[in-house]
PDB file of N, CA and C in Angstrom:
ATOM      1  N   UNK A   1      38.368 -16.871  50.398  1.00  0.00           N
ATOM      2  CA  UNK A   1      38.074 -17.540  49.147  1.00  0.00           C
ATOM      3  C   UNK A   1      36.608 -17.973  49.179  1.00  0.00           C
ATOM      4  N   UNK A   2      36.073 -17.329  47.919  1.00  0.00           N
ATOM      5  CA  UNK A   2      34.732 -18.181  47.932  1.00  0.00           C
ATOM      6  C   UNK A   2      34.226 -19.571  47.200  1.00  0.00           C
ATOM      7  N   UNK A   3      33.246 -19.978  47.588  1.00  0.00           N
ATOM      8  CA  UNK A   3      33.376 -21.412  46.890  1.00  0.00           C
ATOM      9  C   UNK A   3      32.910 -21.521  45.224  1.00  0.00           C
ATOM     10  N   UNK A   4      32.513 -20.304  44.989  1.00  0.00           N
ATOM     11  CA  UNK A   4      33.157 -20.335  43.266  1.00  0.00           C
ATOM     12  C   UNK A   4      34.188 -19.731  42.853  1.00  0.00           C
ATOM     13  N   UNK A   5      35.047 -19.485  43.797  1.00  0.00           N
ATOM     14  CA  UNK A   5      36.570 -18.918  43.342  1.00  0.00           C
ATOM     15  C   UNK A   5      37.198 -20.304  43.475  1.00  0.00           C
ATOM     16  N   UNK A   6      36.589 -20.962  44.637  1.00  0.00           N
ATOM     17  CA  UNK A   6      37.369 -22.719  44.804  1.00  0.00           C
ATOM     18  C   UNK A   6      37.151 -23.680  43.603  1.00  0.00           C
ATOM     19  N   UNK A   7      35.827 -23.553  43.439  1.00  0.00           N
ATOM     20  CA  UNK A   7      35.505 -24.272  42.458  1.00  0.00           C
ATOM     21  C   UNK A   7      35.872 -24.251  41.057  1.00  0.00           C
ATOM     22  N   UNK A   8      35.981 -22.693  40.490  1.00  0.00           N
ATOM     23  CA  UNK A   8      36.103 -22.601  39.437  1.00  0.00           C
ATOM     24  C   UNK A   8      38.136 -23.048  39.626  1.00  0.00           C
ATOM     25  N   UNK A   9      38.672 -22.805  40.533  1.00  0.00           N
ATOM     26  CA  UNK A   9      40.472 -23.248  40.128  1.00  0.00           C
ATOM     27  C   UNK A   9      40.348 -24.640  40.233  1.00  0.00           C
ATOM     28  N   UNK A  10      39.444 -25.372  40.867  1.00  0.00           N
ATOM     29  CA  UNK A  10      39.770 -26.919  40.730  1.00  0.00           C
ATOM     30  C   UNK A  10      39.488 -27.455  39.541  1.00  0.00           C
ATOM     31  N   UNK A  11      38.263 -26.804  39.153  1.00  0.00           N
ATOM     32  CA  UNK A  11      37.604 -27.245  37.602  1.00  0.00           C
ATOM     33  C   UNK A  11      38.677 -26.689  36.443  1.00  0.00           C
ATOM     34  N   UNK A  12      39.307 -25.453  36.971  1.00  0.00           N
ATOM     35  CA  UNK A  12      40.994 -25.481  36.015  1.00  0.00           C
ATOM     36  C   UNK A  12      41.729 -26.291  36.216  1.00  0.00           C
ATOM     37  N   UNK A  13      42.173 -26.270  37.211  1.00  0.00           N
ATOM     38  CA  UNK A  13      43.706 -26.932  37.528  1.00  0.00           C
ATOM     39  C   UNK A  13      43.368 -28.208  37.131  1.00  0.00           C
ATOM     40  N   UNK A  14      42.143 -29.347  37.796  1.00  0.00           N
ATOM     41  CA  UNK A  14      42.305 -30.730  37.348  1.00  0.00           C
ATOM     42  C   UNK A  14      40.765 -31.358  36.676  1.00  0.00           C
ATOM     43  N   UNK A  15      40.698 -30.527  35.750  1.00  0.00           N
ATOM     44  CA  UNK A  15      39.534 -30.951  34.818  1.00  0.00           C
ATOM     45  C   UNK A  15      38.960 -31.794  35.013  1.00  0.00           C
ATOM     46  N   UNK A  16      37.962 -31.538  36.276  1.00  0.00           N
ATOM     47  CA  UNK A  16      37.023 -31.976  37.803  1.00  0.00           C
ATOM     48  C   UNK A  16      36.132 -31.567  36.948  1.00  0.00           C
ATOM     49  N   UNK A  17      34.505 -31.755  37.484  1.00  0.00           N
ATOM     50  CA  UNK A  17      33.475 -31.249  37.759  1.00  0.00           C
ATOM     51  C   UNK A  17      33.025 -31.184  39.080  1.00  0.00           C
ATOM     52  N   UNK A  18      32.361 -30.532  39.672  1.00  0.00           N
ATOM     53  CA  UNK A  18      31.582 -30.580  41.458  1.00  0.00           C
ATOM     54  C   UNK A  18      31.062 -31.633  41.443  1.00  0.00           C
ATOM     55  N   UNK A  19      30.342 -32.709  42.502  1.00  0.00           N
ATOM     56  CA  UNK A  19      29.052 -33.222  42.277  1.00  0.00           C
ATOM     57  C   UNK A  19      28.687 -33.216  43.488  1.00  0.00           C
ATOM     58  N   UNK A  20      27.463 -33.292  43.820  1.00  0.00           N
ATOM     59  CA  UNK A  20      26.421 -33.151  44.536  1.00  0.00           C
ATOM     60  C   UNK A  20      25.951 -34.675  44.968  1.00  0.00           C
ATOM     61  N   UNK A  21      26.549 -34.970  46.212  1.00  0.00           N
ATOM     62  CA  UNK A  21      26.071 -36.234  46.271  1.00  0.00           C
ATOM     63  C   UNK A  21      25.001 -36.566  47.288  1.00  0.00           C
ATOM     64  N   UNK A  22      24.999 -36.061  48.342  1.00  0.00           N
ATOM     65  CA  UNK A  22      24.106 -35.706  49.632  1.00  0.00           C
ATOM     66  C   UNK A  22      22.691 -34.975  49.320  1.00  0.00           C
ATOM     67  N   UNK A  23      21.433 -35.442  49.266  1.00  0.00           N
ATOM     68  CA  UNK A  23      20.541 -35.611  49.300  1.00  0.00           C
ATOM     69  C   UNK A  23      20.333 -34.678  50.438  1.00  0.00           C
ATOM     70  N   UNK A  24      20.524 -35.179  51.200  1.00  0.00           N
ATOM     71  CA  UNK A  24      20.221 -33.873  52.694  1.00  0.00           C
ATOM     72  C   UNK A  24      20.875 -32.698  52.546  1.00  0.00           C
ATOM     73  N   UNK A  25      22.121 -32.585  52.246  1.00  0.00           N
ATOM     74  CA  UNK A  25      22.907 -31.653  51.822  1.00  0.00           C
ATOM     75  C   UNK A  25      23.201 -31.272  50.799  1.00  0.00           C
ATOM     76  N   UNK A  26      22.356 -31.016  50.003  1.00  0.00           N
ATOM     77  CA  UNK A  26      22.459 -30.408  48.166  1.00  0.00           C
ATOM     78  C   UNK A  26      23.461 -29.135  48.353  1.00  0.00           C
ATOM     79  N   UNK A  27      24.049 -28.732  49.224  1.00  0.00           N
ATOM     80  CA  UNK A  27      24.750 -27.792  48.646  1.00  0.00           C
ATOM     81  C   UNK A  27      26.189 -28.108  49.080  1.00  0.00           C
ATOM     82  N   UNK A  28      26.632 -29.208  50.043  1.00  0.00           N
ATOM     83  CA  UNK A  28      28.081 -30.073  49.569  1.00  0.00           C
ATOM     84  C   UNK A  28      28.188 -30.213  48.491  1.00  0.00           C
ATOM     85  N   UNK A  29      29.865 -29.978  48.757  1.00  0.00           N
ATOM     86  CA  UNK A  29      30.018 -30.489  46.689  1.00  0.00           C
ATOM     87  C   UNK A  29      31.607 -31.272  47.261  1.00  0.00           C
ATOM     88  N   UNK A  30      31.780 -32.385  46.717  1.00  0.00           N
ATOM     89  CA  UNK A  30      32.395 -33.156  46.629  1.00  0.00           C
ATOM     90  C   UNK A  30      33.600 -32.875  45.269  1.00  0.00           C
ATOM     91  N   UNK A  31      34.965 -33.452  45.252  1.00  0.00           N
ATOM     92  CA  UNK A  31      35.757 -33.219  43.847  1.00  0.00           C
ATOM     93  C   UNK A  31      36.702 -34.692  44.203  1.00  0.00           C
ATOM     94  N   UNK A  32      36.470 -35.336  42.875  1.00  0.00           N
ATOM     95  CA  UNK A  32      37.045 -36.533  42.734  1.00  0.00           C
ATOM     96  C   UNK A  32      37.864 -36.715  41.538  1.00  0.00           C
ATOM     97  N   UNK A  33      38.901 -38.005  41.967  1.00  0.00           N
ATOM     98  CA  UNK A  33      39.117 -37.974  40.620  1.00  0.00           C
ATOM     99  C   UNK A  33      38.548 -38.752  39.288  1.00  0.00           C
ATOM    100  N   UNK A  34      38.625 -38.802  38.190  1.00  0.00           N
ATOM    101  CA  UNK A  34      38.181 -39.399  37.281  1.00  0.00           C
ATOM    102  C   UNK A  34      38.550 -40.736  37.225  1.00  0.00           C
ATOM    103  N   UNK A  35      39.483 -40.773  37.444  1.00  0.00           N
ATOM    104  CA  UNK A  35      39.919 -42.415  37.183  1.00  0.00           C
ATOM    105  C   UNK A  35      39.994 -43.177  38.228  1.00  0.00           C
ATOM    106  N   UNK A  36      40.466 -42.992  39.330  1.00  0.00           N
ATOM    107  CA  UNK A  36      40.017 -44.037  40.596  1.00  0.00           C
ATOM    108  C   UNK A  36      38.744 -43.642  41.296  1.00  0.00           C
ATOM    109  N   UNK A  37      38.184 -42.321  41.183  1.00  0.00           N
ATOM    110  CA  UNK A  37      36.736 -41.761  41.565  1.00  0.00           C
ATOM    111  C   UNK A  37      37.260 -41.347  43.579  1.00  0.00           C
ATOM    112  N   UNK A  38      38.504 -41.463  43.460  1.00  0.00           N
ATOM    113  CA  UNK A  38      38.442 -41.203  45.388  1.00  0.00           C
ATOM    114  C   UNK A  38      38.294 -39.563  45.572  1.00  0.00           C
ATOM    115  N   UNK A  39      37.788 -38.930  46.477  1.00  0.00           N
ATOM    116  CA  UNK A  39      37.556 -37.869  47.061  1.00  0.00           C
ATOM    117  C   UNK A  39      39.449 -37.029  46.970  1.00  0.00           C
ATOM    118  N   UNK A  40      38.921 -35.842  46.839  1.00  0.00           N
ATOM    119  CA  UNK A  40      40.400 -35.438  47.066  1.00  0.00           C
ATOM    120  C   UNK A  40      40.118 -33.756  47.635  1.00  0.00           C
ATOM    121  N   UNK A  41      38.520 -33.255  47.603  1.00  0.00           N
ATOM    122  CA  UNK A  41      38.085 -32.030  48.557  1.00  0.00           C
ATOM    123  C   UNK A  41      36.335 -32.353  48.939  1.00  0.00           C
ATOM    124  N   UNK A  42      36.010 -32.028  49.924  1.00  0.00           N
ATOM    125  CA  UNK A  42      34.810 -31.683  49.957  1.00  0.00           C
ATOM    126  C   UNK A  42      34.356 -30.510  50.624  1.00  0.00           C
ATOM    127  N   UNK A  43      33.556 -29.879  49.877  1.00  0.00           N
ATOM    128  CA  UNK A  43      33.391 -28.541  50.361  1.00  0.00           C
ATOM    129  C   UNK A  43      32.286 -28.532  50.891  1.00  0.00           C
ATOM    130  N   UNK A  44      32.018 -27.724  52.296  1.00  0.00           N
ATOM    131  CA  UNK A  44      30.729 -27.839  52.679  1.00  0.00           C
ATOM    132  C   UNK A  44      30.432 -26.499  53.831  1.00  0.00           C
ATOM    133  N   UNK A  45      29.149 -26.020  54.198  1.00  0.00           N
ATOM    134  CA  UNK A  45      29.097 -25.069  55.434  1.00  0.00           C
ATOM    135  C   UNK A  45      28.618 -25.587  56.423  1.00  0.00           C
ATOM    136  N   UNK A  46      29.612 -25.978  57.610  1.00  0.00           N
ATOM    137  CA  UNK A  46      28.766 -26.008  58.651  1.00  0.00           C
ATOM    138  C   UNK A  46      29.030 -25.548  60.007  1.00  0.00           C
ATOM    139  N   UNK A  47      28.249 -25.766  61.255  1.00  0.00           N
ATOM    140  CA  UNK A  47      28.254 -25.150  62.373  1.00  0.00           C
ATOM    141  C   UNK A  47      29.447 -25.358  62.863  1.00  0.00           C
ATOM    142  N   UNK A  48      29.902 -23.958  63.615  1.00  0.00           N
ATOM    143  CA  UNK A  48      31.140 -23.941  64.367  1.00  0.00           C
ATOM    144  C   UNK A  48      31.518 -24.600  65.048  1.00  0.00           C
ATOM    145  N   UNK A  49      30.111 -25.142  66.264  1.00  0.00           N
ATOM    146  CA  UNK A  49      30.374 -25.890  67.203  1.00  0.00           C
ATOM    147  C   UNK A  49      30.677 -27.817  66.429  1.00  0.00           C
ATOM    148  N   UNK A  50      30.244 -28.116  65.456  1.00  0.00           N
ATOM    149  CA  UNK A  50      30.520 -29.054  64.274  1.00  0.00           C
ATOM    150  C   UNK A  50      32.401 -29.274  64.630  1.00  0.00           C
ATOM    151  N   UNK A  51      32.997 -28.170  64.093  1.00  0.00           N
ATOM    152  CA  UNK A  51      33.954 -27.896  64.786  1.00  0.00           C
ATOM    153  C   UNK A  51      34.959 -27.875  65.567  1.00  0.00           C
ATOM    154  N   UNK A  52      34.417 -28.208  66.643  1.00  0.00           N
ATOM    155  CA  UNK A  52      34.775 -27.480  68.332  1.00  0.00           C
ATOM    156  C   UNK A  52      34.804 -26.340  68.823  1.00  0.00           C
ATOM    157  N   UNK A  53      34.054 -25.642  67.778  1.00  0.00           N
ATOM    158  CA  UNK A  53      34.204 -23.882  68.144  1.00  0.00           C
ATOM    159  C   UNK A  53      32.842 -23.471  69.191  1.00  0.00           C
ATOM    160  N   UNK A  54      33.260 -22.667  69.881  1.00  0.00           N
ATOM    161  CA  UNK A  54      31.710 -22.324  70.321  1.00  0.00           C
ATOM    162  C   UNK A  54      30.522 -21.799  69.809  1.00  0.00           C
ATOM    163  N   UNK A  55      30.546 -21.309  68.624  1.00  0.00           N
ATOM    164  CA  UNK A  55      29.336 -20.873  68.167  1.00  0.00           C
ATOM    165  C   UNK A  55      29.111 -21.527  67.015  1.00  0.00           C
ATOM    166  N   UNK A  56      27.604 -21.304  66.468  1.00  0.00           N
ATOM    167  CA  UNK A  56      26.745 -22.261  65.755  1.00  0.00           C
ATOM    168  C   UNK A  56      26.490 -21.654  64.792  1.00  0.00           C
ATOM    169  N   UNK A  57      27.820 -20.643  64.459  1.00  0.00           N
ATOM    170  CA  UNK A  57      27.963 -19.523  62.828  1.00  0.00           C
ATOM    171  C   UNK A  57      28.255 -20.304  61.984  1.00  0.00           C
ATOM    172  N   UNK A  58      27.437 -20.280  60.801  1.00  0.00           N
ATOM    173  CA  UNK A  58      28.386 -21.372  59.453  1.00  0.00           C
ATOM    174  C   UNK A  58      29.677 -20.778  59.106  1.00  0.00           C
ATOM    175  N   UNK A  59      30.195 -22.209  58.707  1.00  0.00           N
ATOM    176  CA  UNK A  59      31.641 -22.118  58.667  1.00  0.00           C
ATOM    177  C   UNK A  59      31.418 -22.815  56.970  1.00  0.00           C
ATOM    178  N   UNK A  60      32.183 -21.797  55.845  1.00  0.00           N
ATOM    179  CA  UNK A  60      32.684 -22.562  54.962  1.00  0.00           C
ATOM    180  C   UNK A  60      33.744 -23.269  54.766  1.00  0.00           C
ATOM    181  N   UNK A  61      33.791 -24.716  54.890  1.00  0.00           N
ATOM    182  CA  UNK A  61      35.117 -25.035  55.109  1.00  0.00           C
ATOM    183  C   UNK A  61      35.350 -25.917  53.645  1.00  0.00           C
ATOM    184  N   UNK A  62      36.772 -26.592  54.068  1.00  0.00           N
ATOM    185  CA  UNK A  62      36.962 -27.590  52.410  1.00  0.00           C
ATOM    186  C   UNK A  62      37.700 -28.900  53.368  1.00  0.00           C
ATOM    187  N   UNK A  63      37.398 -29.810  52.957  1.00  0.00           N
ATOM    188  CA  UNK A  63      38.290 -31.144  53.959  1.00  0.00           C
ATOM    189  C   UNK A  63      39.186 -31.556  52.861  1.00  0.00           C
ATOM    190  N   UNK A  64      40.518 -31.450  53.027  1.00  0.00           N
ATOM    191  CA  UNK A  64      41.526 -32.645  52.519  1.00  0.00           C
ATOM    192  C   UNK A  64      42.335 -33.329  52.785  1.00  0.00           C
ATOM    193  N   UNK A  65      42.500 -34.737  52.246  1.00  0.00           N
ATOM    194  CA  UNK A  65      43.473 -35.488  52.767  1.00  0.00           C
ATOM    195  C   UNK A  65      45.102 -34.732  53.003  1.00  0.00           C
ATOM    196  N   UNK A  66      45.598 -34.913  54.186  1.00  0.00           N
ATOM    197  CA  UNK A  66      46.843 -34.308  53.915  1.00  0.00           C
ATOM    198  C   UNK A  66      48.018 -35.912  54.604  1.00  0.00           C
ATOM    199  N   UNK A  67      49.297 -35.375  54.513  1.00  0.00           N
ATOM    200  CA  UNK A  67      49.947 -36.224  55.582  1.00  0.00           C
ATOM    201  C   UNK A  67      50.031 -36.588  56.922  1.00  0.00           C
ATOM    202  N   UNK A  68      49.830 -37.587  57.525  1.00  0.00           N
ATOM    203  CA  UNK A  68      48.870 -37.453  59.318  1.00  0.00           C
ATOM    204  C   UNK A  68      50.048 -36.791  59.821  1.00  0.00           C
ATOM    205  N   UNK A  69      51.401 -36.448  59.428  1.00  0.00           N
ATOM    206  CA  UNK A  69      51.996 -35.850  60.505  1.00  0.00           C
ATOM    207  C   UNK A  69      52.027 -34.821  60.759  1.00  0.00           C
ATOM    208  N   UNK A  70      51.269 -33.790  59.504  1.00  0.00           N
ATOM    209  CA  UNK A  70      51.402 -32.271  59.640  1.00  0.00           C
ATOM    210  C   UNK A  70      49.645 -32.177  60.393  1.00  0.00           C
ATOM    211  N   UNK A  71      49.165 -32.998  60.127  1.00  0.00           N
ATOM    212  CA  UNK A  71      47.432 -32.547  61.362  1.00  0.00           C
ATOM    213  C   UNK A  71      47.834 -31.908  62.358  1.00  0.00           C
ATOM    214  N   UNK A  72      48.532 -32.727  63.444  1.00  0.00           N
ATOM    215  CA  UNK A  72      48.285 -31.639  64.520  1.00  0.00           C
ATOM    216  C   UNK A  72      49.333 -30.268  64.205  1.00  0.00           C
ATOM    217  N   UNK A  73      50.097 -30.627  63.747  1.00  0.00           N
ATOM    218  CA  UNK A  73      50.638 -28.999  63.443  1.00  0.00           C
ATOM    219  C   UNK A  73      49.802 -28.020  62.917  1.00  0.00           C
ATOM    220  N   UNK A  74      48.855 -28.713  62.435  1.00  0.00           N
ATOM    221  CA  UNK A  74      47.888 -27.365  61.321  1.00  0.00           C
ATOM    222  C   UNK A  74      46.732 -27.101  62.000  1.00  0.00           C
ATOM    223  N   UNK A  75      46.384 -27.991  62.864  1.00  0.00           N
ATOM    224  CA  UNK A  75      44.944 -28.052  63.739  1.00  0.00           C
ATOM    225  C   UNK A  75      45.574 -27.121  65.141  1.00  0.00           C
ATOM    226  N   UNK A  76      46.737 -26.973  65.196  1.00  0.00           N
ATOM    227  CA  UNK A  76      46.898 -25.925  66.248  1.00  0.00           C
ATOM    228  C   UNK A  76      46.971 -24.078  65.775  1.00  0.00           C
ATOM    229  N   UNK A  77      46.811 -24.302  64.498  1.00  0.00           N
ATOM    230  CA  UNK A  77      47.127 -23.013  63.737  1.00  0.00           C
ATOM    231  C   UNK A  77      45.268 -22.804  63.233  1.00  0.00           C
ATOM    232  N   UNK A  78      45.079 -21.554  63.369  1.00  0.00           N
ATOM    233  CA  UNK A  78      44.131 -20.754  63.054  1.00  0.00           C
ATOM    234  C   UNK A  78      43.107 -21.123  61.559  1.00  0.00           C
ATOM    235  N   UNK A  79      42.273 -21.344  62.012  1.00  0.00           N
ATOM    236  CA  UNK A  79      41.105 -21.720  60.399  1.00  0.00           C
ATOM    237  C   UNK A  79      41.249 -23.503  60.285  1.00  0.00           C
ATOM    238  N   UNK A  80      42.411 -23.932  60.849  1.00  0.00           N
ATOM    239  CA  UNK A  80      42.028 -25.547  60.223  1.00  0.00           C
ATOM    240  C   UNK A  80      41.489 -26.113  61.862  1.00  0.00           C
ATOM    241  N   UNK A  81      41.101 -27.379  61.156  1.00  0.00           N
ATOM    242  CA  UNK A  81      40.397 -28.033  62.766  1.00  0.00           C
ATOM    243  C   UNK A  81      40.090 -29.919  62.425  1.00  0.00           C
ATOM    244  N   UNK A  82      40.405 -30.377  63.121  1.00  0.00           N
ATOM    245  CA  UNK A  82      40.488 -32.021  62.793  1.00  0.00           C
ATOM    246  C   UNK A  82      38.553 -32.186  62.032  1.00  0.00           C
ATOM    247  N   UNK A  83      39.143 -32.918  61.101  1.00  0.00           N
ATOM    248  CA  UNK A  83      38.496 -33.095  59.667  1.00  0.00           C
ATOM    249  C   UNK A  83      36.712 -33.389  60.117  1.00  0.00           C
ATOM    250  N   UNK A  84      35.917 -32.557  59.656  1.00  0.00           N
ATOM    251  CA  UNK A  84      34.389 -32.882  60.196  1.00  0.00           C
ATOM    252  C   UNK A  84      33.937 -33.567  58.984  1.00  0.00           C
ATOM    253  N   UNK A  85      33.420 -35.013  59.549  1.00  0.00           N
ATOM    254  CA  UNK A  85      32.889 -36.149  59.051  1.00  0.00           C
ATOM    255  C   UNK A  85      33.752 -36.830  58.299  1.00  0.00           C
ATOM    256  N   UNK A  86      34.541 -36.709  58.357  1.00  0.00           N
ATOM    257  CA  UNK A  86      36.054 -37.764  57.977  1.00  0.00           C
ATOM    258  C   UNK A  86      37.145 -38.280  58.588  1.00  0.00           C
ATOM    259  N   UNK A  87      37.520 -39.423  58.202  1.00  0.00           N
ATOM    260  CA  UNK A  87      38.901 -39.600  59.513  1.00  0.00           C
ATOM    261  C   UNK A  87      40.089 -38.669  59.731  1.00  0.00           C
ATOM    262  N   UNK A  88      39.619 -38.464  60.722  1.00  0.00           N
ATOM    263  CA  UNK A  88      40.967 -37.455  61.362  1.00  0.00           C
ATOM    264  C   UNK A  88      42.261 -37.828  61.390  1.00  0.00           C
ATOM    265  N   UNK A  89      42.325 -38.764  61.357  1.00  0.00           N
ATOM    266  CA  UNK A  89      43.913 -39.015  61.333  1.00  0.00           C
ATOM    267  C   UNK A  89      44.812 -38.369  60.199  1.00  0.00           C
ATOM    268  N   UNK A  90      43.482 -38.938  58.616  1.00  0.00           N
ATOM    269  CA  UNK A  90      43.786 -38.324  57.269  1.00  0.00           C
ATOM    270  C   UNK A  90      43.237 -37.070  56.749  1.00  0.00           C
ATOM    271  N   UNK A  91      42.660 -36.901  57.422  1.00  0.00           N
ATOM    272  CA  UNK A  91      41.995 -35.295  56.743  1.00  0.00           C
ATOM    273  C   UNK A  91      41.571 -34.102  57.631  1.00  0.00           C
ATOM    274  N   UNK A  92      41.667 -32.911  57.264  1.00  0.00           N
ATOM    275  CA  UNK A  92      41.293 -32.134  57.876  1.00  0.00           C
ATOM    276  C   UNK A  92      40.354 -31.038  57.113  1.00  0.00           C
ATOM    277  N   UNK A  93      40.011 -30.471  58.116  1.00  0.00           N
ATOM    278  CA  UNK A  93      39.104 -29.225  57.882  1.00  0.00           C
ATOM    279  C   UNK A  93      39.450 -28.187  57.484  1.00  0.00           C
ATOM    280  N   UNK A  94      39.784 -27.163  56.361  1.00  0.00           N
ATOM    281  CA  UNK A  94      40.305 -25.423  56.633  1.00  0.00           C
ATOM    282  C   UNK A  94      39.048 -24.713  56.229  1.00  0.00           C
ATOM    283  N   UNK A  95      38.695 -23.645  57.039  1.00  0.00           N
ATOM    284  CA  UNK A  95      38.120 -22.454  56.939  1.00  0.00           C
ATOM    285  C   UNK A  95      38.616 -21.790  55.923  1.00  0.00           C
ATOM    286  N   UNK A  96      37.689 -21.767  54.936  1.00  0.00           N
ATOM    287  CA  UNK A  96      37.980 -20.500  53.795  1.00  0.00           C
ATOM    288  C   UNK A  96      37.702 -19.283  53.835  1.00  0.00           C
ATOM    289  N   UNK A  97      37.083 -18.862  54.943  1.00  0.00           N
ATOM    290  CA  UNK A  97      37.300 -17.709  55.688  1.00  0.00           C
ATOM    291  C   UNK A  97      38.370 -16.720  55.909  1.00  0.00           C
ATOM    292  N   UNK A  98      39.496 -18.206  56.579  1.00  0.00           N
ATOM    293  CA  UNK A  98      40.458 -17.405  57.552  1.00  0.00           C
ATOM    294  C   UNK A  98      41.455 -17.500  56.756  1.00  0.00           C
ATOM    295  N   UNK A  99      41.859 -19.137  56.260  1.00  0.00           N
ATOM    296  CA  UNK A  99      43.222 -19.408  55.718  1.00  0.00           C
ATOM    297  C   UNK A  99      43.460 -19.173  54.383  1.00  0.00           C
ATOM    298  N   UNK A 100      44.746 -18.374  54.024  1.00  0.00           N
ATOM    299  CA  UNK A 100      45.118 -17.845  52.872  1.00  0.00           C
ATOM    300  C   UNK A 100      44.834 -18.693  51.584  1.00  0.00           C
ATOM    301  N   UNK A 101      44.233 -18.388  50.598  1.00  0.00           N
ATOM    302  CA  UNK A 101      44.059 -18.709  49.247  1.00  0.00           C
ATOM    303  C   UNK A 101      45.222 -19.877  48.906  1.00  0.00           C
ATOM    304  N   UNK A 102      46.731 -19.037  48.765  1.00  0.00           N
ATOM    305  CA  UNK A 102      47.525 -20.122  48.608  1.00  0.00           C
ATOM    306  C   UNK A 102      47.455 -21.083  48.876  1.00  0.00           C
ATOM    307  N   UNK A 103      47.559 -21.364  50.484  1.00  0.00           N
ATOM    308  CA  UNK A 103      47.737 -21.961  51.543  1.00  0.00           C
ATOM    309  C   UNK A 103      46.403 -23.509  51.154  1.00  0.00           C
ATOM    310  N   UNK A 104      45.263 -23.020  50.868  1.00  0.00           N
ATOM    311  CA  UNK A 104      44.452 -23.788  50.543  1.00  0.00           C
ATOM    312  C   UNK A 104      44.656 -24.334  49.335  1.00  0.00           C
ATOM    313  N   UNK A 105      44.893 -23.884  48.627  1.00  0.00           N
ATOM    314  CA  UNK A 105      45.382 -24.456  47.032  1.00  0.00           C
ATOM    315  C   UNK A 105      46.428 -25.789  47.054  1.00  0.00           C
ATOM    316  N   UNK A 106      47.407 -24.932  47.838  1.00  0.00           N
ATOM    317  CA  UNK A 106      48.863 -26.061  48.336  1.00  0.00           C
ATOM    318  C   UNK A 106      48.140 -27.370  48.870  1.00  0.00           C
ATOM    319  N   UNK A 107      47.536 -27.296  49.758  1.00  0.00           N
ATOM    320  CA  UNK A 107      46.569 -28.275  50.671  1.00  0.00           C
ATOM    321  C   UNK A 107      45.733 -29.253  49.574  1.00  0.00           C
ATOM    322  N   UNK A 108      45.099 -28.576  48.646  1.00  0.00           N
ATOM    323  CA  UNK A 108      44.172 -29.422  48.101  1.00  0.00           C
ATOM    324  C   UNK A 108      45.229 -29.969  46.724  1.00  0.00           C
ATOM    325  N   UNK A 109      46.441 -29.435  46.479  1.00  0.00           N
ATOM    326  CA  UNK A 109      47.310 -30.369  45.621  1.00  0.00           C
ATOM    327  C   UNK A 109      47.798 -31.244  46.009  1.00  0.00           C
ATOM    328  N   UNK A 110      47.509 -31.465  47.241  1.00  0.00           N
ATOM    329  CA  UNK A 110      48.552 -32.303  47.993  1.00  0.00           C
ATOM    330  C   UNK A 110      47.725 -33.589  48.461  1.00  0.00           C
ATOM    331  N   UNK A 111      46.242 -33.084  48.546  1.00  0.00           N
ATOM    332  CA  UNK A 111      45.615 -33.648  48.671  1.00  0.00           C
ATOM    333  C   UNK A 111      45.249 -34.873  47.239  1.00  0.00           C
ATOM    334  N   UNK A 112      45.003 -33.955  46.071  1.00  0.00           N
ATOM    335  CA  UNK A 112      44.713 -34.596  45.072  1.00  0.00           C
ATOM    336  C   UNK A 112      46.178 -35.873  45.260  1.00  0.00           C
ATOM    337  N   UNK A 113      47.402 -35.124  45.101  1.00  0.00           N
ATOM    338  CA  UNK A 113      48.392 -36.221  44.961  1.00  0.00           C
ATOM    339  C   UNK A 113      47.858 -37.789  45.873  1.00  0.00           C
ATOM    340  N   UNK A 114      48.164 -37.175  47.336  1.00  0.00           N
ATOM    341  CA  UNK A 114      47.891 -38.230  48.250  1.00  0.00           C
ATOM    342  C   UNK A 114      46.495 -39.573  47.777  1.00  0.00           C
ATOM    343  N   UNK A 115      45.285 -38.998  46.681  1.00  0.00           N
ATOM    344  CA  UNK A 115      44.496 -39.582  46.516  1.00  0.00           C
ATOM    345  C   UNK A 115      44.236 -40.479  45.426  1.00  0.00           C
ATOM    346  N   UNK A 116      45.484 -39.831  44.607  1.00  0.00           N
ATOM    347  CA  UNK A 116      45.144 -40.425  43.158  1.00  0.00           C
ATOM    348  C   UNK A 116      46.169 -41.653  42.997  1.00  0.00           C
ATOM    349  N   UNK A 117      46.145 -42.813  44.057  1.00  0.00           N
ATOM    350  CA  UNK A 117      46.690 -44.201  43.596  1.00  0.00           C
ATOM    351  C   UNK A 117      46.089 -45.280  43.346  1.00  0.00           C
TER     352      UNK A 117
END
């Protein structure tokens, strides 16, 4: 998935806009909601080793809140990895690389739910 295939279904599904909040990082894009304003994806590229991976290849990934009990189940499975620059307990990392379209979609609805109280 690319990040205007991501972008453009979030800007469908929950009549989002991107924003750009990082100054250092103009090309993070953040998706919130409108009415409480909390985070519910952030999309961003960065180094593998960022990660825990060994190499220093960009990684497009997306972070969302999920339920802390499925983390380590998903952080042992291929493309996701405990959440870079967010609390790990609540969020994680997936590679849009590796992990299936669906699979990411499911994740970031679940995410929106978990965020919007």
């Amino acid at each position: 998935m690319t990040i205007d295939e991501l972008t453009q279904s979030l800007v469908d599904t929950y009549q989002v806009q991107p924003e750009q909040l990082f100054k250092k990082h103009p090309d993070y894009v953040i998706f919130r909601h409108q009415r409480n304003r909390k985070w519910f994806a952030l999309v961003m590229e960065v180094a593998g080793d960022k990660l825990g991976r060994p190499s220093h290849e960009l990684k497009l990934i997306v972070n969302v809140k999920i339920d802390p009990t499925e983390i380590e189940i998903l952080t042992q499975g291929v493309g996701f990895y405990p959440a870079y620059h967010m609390n790990k307990q609540h969020w994680v990392s997936i590679d849009l690389a590796v992990v299936e379209s669906t699979t990411v979609l499911d994740l970031i609805a679940q995410s929106f739910s978990l965020t919007n109280v």
